[in-house]
C-alpha atoms as a PDB file:
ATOM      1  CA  UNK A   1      -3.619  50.346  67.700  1.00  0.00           C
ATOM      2  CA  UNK A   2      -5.119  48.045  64.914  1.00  0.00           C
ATOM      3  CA  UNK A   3      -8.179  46.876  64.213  1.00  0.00           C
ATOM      4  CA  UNK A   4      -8.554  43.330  65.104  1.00  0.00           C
ATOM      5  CA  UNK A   5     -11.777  43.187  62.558  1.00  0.00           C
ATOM      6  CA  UNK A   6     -10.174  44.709  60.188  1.00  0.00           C
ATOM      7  CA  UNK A   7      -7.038  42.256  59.861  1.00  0.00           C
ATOM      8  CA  UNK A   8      -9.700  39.451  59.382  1.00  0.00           C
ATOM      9  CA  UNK A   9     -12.032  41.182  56.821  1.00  0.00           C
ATOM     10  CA  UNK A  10      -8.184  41.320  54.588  1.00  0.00           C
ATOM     11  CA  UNK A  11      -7.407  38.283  54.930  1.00  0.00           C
ATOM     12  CA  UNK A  12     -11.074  36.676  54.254  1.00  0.00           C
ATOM     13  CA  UNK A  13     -10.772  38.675  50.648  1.00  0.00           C
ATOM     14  CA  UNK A  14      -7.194  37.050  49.940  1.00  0.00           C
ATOM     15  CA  UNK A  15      -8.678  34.012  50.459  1.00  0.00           C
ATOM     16  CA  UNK A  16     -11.470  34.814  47.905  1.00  0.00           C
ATOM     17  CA  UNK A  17      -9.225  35.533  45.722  1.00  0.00           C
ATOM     18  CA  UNK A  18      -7.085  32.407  45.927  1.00  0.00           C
ATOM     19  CA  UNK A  19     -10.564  30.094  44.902  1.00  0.00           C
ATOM     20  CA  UNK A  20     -10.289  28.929  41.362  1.00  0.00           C
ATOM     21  CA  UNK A  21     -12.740  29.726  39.277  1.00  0.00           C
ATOM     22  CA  UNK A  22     -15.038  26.649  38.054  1.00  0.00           C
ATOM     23  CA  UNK A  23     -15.254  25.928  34.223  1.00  0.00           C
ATOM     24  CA  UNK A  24     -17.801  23.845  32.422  1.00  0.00           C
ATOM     25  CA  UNK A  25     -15.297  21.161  30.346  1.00  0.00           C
ATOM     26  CA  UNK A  26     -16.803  18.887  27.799  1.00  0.00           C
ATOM     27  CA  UNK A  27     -14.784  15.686  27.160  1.00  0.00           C
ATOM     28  CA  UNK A  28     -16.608  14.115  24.729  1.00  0.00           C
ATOM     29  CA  UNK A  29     -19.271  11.254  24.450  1.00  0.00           C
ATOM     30  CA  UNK A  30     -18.680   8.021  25.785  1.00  0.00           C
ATOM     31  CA  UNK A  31     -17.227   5.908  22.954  1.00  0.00           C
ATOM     32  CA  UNK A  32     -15.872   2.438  22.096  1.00  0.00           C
ATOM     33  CA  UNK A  33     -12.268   1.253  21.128  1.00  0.00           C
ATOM     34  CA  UNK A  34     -10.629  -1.927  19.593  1.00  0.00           C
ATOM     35  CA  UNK A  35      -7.020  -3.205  21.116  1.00  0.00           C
ATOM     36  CA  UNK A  36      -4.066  -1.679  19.012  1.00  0.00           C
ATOM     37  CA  UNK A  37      -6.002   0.899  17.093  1.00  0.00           C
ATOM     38  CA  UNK A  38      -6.295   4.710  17.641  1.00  0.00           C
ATOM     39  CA  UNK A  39      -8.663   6.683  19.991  1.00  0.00           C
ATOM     40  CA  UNK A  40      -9.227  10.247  19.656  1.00  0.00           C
ATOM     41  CA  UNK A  41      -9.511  12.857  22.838  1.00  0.00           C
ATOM     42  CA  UNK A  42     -10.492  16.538  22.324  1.00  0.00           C
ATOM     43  CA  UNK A  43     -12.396  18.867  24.848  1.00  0.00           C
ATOM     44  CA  UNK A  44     -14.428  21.871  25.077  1.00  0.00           C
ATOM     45  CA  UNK A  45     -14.728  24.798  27.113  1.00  0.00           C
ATOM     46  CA  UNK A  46     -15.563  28.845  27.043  1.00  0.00           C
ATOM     47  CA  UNK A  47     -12.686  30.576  28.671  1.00  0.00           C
ATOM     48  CA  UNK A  48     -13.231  33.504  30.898  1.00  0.00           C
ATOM     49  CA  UNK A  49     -12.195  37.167  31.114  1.00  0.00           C
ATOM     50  CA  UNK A  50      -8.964  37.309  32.501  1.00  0.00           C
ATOM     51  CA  UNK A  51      -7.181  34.151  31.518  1.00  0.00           C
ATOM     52  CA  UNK A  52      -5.501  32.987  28.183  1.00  0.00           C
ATOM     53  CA  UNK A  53      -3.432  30.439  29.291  1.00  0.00           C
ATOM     54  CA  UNK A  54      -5.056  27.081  29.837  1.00  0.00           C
ATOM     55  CA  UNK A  55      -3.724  22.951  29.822  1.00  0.00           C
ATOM     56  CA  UNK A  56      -5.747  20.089  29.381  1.00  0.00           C
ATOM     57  CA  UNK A  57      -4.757  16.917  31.026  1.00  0.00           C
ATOM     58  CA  UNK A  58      -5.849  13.536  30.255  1.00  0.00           C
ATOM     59  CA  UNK A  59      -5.710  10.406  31.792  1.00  0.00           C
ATOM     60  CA  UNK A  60      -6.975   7.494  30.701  1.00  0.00           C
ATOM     61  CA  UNK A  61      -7.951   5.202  33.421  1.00  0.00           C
ATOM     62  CA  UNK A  62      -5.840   2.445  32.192  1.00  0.00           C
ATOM     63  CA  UNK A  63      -2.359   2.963  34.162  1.00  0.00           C
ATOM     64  CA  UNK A  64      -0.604   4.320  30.561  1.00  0.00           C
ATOM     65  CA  UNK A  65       1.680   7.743  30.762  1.00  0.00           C
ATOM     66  CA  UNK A  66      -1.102  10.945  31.543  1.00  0.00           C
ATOM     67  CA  UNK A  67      -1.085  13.443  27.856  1.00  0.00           C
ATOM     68  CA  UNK A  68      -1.352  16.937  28.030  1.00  0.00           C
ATOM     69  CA  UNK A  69      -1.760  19.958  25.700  1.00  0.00           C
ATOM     70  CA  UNK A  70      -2.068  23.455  25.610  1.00  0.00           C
ATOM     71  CA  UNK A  71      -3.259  24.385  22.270  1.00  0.00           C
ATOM     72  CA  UNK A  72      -6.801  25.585  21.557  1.00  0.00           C
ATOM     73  CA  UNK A  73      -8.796  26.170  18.410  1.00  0.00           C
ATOM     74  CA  UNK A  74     -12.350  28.163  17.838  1.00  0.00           C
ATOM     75  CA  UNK A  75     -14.969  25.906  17.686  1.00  0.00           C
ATOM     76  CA  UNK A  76     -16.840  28.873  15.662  1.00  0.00           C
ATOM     77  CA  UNK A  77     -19.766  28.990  18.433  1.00  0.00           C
ATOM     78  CA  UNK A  78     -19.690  32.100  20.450  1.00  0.00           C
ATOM     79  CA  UNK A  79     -15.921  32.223  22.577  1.00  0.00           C
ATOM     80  CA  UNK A  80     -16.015  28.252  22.775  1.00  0.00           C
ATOM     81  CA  UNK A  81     -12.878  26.480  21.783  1.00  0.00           C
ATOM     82  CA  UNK A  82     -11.737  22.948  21.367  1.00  0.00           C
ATOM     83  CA  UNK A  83      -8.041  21.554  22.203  1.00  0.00           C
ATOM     84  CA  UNK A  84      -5.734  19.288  20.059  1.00  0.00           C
ATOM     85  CA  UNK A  85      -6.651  15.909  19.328  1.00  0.00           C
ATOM     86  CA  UNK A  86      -4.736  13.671  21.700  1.00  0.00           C
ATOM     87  CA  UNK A  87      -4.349  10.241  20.504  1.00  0.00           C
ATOM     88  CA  UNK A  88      -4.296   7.083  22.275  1.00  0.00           C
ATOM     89  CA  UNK A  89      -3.768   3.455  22.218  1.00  0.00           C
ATOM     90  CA  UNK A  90      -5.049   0.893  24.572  1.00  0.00           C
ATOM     91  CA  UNK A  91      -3.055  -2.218  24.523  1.00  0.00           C
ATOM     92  CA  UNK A  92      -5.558  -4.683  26.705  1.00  0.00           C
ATOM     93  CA  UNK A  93      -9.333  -4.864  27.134  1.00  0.00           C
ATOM     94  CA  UNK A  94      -9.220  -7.006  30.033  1.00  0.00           C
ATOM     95  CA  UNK A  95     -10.468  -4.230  32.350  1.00  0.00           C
ATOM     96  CA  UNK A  96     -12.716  -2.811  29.909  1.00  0.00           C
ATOM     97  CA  UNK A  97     -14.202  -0.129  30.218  1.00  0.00           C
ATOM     98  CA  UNK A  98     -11.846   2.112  31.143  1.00  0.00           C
ATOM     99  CA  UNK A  99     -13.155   5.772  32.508  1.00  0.00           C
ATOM    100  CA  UNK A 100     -10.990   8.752  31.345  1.00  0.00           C
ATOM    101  CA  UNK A 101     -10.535  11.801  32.570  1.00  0.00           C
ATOM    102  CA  UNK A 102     -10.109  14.943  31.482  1.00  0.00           C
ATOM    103  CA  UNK A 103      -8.668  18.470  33.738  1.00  0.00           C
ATOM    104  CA  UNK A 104      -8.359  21.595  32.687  1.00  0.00           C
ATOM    105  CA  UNK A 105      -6.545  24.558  34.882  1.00  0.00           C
ATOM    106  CA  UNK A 106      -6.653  27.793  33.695  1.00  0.00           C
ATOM    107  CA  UNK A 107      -3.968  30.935  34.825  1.00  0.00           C
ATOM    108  CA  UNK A 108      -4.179  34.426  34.569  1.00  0.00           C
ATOM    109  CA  UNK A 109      -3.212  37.689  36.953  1.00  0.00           C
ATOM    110  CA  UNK A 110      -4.223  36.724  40.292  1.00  0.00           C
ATOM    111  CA  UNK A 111      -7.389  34.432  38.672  1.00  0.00           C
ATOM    112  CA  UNK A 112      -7.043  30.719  38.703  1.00  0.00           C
ATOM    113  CA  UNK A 113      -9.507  28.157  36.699  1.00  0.00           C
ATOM    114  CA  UNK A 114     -10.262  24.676  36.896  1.00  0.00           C
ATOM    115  CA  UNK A 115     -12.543  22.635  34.949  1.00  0.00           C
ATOM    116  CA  UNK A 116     -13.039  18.355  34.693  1.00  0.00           C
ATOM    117  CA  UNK A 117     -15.219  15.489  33.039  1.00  0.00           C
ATOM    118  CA  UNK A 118     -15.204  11.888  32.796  1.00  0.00           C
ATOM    119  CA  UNK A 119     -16.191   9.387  29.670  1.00  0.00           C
ATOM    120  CA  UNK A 120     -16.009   5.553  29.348  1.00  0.00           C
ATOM    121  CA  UNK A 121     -14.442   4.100  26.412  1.00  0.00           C
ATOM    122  CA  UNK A 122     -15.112   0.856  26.280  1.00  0.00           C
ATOM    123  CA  UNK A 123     -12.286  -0.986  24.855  1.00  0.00           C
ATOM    124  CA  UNK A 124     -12.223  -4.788  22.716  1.00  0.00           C
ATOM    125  CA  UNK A 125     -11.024  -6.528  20.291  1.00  0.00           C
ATOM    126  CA  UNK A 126     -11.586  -6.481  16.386  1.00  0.00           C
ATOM    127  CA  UNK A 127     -13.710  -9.477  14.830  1.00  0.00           C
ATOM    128  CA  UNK A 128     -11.029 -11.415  12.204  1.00  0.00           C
ATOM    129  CA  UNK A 129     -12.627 -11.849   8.397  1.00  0.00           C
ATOM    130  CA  UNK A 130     -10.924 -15.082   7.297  1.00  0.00           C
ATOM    131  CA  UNK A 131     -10.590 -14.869   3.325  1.00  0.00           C
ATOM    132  CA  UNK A 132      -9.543 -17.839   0.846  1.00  0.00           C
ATOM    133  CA  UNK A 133      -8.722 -15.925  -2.793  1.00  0.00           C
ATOM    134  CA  UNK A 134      -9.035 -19.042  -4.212  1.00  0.00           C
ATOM    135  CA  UNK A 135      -6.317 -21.699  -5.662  1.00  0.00           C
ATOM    136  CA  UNK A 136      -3.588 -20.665  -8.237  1.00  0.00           C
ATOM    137  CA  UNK A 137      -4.739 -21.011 -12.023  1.00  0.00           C
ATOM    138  CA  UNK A 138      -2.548 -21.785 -15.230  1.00  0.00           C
ATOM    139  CA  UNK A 139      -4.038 -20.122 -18.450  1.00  0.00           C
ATOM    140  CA  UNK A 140      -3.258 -19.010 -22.042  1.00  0.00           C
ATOM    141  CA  UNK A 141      -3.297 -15.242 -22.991  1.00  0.00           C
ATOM    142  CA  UNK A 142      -6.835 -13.710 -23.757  1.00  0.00           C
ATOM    143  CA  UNK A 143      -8.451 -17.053 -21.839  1.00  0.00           C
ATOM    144  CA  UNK A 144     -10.991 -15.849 -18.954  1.00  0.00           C
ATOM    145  CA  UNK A 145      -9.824 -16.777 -15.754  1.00  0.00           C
ATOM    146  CA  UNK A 146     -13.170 -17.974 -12.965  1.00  0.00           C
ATOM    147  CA  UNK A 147     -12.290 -16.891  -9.344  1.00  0.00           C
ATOM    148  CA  UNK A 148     -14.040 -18.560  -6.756  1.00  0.00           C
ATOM    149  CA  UNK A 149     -13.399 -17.158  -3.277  1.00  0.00           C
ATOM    150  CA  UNK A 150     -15.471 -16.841   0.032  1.00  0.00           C
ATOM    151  CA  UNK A 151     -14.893 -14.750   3.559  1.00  0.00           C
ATOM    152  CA  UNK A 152     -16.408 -15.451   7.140  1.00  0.00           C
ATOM    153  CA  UNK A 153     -18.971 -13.131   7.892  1.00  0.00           C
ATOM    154  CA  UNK A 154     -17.767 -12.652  11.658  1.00  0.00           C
ATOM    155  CA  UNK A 155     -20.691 -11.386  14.497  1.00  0.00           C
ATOM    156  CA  UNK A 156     -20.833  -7.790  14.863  1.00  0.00           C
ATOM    157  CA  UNK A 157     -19.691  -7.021  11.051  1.00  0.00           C
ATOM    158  CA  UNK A 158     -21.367  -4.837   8.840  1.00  0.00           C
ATOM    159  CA  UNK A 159     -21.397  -3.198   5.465  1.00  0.00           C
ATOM    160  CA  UNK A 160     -19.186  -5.779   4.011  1.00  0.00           C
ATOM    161  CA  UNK A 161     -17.149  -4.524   0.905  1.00  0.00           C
ATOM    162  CA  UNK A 162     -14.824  -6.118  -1.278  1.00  0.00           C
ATOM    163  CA  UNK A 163     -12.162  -5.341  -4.135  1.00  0.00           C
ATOM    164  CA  UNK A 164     -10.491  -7.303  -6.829  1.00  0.00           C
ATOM    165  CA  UNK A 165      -6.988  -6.351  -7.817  1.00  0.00           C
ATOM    166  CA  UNK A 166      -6.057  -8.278 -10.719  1.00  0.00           C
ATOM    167  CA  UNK A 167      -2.845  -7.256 -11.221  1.00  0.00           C
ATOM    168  CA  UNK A 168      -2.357  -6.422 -14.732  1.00  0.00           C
ATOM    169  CA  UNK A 169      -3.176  -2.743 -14.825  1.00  0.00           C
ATOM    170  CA  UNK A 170      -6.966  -2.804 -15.196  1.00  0.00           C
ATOM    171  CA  UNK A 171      -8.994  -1.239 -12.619  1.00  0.00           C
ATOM    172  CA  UNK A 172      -9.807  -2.506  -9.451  1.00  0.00           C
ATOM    173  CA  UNK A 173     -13.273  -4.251  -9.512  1.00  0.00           C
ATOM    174  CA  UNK A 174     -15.842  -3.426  -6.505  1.00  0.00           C
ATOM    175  CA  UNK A 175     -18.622  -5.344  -6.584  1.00  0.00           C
ATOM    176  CA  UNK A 176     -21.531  -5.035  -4.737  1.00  0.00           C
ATOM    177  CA  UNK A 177     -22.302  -7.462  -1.803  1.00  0.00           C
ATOM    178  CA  UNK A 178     -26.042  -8.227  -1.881  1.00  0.00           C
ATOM    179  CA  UNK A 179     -27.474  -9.438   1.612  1.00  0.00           C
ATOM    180  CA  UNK A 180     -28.393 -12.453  -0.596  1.00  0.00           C
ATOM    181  CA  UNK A 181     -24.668 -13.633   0.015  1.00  0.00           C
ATOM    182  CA  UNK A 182     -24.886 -14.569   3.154  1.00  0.00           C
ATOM    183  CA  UNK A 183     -22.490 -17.634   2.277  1.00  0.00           C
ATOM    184  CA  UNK A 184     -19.719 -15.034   1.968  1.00  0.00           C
ATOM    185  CA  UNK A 185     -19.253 -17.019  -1.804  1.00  0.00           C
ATOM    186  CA  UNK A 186     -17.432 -14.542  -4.170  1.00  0.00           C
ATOM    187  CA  UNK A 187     -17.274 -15.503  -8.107  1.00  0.00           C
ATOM    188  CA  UNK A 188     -16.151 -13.328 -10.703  1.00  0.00           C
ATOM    189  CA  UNK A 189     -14.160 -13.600 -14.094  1.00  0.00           C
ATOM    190  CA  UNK A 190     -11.522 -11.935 -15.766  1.00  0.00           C
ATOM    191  CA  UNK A 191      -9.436 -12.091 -18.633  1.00  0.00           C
ATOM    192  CA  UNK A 192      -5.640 -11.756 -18.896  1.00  0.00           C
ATOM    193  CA  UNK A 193      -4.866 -10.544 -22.500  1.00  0.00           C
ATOM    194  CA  UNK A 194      -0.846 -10.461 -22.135  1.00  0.00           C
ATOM    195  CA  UNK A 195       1.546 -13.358 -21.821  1.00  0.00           C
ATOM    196  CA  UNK A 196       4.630 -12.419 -19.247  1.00  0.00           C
ATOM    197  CA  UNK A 197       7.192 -15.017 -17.619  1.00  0.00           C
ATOM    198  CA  UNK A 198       6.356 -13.927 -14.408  1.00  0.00           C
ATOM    199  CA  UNK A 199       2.993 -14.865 -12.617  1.00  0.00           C
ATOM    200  CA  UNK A 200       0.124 -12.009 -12.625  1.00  0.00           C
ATOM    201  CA  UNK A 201      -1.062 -11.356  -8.359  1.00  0.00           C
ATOM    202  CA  UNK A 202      -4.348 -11.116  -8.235  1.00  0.00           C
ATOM    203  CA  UNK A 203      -5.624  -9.732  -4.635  1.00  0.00           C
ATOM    204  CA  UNK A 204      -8.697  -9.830  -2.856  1.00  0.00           C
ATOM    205  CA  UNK A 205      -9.341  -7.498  -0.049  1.00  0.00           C
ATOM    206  CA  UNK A 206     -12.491  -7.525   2.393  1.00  0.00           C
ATOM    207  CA  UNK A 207     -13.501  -4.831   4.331  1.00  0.00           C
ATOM    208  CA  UNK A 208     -16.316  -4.590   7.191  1.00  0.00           C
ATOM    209  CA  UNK A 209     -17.370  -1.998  10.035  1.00  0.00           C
ATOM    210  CA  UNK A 210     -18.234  -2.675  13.520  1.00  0.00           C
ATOM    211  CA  UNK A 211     -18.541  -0.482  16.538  1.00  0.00           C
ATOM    212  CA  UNK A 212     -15.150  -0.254  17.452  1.00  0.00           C
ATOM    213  CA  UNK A 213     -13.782   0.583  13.408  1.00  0.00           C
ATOM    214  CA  UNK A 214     -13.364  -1.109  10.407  1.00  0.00           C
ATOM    215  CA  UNK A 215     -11.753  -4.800   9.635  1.00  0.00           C
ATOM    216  CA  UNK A 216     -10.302  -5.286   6.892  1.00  0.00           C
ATOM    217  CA  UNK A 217      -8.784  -8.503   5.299  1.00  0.00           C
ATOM    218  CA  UNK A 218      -6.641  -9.275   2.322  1.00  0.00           C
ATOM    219  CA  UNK A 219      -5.434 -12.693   0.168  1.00  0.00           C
ATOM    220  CA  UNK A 220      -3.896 -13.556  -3.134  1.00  0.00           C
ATOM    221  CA  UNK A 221      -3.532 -15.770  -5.595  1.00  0.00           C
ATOM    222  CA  UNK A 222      -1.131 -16.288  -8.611  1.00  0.00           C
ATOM    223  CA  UNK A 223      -2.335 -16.466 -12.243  1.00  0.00           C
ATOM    224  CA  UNK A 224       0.096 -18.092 -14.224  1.00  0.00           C
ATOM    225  CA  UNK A 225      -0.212 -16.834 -18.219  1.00  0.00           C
ATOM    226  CA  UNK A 226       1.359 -19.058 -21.111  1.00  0.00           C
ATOM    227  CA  UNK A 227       1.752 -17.903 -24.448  1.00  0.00           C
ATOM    228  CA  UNK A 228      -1.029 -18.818 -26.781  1.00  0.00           C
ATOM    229  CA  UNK A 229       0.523 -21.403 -29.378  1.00  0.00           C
ATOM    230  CA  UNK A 230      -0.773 -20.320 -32.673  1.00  0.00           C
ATOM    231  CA  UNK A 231      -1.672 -16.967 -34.245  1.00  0.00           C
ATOM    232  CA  UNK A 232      -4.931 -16.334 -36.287  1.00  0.00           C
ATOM    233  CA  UNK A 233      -4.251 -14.981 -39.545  1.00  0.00           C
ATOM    234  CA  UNK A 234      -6.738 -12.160 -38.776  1.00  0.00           C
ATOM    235  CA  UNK A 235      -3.927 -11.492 -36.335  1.00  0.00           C
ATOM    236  CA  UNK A 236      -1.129 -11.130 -38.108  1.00  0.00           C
ATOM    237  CA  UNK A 237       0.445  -7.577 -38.729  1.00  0.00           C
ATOM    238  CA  UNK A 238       1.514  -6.979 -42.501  1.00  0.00           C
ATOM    239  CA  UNK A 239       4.139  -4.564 -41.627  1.00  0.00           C
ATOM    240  CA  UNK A 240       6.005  -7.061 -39.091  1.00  0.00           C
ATOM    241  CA  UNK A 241       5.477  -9.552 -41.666  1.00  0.00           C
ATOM    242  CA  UNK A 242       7.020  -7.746 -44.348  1.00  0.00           C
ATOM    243  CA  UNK A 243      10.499  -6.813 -42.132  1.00  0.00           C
ATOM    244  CA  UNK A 244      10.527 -10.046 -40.996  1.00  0.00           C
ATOM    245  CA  UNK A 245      10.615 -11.348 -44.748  1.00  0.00           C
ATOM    246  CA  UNK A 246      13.377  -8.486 -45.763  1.00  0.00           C
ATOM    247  CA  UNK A 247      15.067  -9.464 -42.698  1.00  0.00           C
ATOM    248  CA  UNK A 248      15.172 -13.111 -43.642  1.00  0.00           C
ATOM    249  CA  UNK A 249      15.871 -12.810 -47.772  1.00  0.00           C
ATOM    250  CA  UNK A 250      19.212 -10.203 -46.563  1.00  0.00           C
ATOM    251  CA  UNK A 251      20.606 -13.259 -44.248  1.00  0.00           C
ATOM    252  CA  UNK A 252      20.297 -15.788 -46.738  1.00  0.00           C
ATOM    253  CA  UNK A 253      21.643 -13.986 -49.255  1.00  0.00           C
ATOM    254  CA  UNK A 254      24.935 -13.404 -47.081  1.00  0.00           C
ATOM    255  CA  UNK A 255      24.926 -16.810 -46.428  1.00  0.00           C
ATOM    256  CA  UNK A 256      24.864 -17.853 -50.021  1.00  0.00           C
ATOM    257  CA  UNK A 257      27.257 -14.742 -50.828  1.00  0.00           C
ATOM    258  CA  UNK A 258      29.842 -16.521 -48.403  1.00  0.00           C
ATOM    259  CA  UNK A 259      29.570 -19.763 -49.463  1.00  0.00           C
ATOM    260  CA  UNK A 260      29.700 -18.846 -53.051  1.00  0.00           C
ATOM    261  CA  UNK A 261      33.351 -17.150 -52.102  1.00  0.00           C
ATOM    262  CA  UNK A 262      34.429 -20.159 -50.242  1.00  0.00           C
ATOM    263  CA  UNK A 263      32.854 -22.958 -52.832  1.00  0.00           C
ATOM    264  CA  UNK A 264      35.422 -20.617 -55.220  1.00  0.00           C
ATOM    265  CA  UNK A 265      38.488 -20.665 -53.153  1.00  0.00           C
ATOM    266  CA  UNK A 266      38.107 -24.405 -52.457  1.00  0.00           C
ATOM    267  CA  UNK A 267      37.108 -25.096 -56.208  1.00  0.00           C
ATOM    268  CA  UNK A 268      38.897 -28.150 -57.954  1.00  0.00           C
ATOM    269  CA  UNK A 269      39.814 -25.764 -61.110  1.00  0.00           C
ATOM    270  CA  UNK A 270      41.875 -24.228 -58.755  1.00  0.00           C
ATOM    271  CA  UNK A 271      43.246 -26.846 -57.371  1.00  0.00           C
ATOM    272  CA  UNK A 272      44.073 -28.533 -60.737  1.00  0.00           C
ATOM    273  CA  UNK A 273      45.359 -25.418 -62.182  1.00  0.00           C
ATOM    274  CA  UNK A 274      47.761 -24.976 -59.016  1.00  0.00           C
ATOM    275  CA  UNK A 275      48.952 -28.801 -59.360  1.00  0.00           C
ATOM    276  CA  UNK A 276      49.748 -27.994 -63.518  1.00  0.00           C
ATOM    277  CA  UNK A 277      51.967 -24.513 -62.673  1.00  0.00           C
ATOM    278  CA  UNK A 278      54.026 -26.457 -60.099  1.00  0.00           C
ATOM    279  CA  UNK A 279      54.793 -29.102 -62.096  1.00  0.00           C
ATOM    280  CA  UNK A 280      55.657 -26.908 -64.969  1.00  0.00           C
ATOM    281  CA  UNK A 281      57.584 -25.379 -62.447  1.00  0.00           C
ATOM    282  CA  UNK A 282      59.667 -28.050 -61.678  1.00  0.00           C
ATOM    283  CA  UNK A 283      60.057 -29.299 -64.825  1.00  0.00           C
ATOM    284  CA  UNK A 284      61.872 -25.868 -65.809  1.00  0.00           C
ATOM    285  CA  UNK A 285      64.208 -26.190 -63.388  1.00  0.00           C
ATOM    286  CA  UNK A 286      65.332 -30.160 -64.104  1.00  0.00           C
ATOM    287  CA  UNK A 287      65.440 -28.747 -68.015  1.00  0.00           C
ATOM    288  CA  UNK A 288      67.774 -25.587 -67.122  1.00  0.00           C
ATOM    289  CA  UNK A 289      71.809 -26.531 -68.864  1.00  0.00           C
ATOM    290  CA  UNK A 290      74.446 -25.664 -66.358  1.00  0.00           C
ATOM    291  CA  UNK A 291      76.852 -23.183 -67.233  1.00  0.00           C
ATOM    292  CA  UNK A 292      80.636 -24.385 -67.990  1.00  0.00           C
ATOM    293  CA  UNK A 293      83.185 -23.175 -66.305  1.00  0.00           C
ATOM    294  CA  UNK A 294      86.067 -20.696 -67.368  1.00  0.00           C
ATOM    295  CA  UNK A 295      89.531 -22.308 -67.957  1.00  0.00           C
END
């Protein structure tokens, strides 16, 4: 006959057995977001004894597809680890912030583990820099072209940058922005040396950071280079000034060559002393006595 204690004490230590084991699962600070661009997602967590297979599941609080992974890296601090970066993008900030969560479940023989923590990301969208580059310009080669652009300084931008790509090989220009230039005024020079047919693009790119990531705008003008009429002696290259000169001397002196040989064949001695041989010609032939005939 069985033990009717003994039946319960078994089955109270299956249950024990069956309760997962709680894990401490760090999901990050609470951070901010801007519509359209990337977000970032990685956790931490120690494992125990006993397990090596764990999945992190993610879902961020905004009604989008939950992401999952699986894949674990050392974080170098005692048996910690981290998981894969999971990226996301939130496509609205109407319900801002959005709270996302984060659930790890562990499996080993007969162990189970579970772990799970919440952070806001507050989600909105980026401030616009408007930029003017300034209007198209129309100079000669090796004249020094004056930009004058300006940008919006937009609330909640910071560290303002901005580069000048002229277009013509030379290195980009980054000058500094001074908080003097509050007027978001930009002035700056530059000379083109070369002529070409086409127009030289000159861009001008603007680049801020707020608390959601960096802005960054761009505009362009064209700089239209003419050829510079008239060379400077000083300029002048004395070896493509003497081939031009050989150059020049052989064609004329095939041109006179040719026209010498034509002048020749077309010369009224010629034509004179033609006229003379057919006459004499003809004359010969009225002068010649006919033979008589055999009777």
């Amino acid at each position: 006959m069985s033990c009717p204690r003994a039946r319960h004490s078994r089955s109270y230590l299956l249950d024990l057995a069956s309760v997962p084991l709680e894990l401490t699962l760090a999901a990050g600070d609470d951070t901010a977001a801007a519509v359209g661009h990337p977000v970032t997602y990685r956790a931490k967590f120690t494992p125990p004894e006993g397990i090596e297979e764990f999945t992190v599941r993610w879902n961020f609080g905004d009604g989008s597809r939950e992401e999952s992974t699986n894949r674990f890296a050392p974080t170098g601090n005692g048996d910690e680890v981290i998981t894969s970066p999971i990226i996301h993008y939130f496509d609205r900030d109407e319900d801002s912030p959005f709270i996302v969560t984060a659930e790890l479940e562990g499996f080993g023989d007969s162990v189970l583990a579970e772990g799970e923590d919440t952070l806001v990301t507050t989600v909105s969208r980026l401030p616009v820099i408007e930029v003017f580059a300034g209007e198209n310009q129309v100079v000669e080669s090796s004249s020094e072209v004056e930009f004058s652009a300006s940008f919006t300084r937009p609330e909640g931008v910071t560290s303002i940058t901005y580069t000048w790509n002229f277009g013509d090989g030379t290195a980009p220009v980054e000058p500094d922005v001074s908080s003097s230039e509050n007027d978001g005024q930009i002035k700056i020079s530059h000379t083109y040396e070369n002529f070409r047919p086409n127009p030289y693009v000159a861009i001008l790119t603007v680049t801020g950071q707020t608390d959601v990531g960096e802005v960054e705008a761009i505009d362009e003008v064209l700089v239209f280079v003419q050829e510079t009429i008239g060379v400077a002696a000083a300029e002048l290259d004395a070896g493509s000034t003497t081939r031009d000169a050989v150059r020049t001397l052989q064609a004329v002196g095939v041109f006179l060559a040719k026209a010498g040989l034509w002048a020749l064949i077309l010369s009224p001695a010629w034509l004179i002393g033609g006229a003379v041989l057919f006459i004499l010609l003809r004359r010969r032939n009225a002068l010649r006595i006919p033979r008589r005939r055999s009777e």
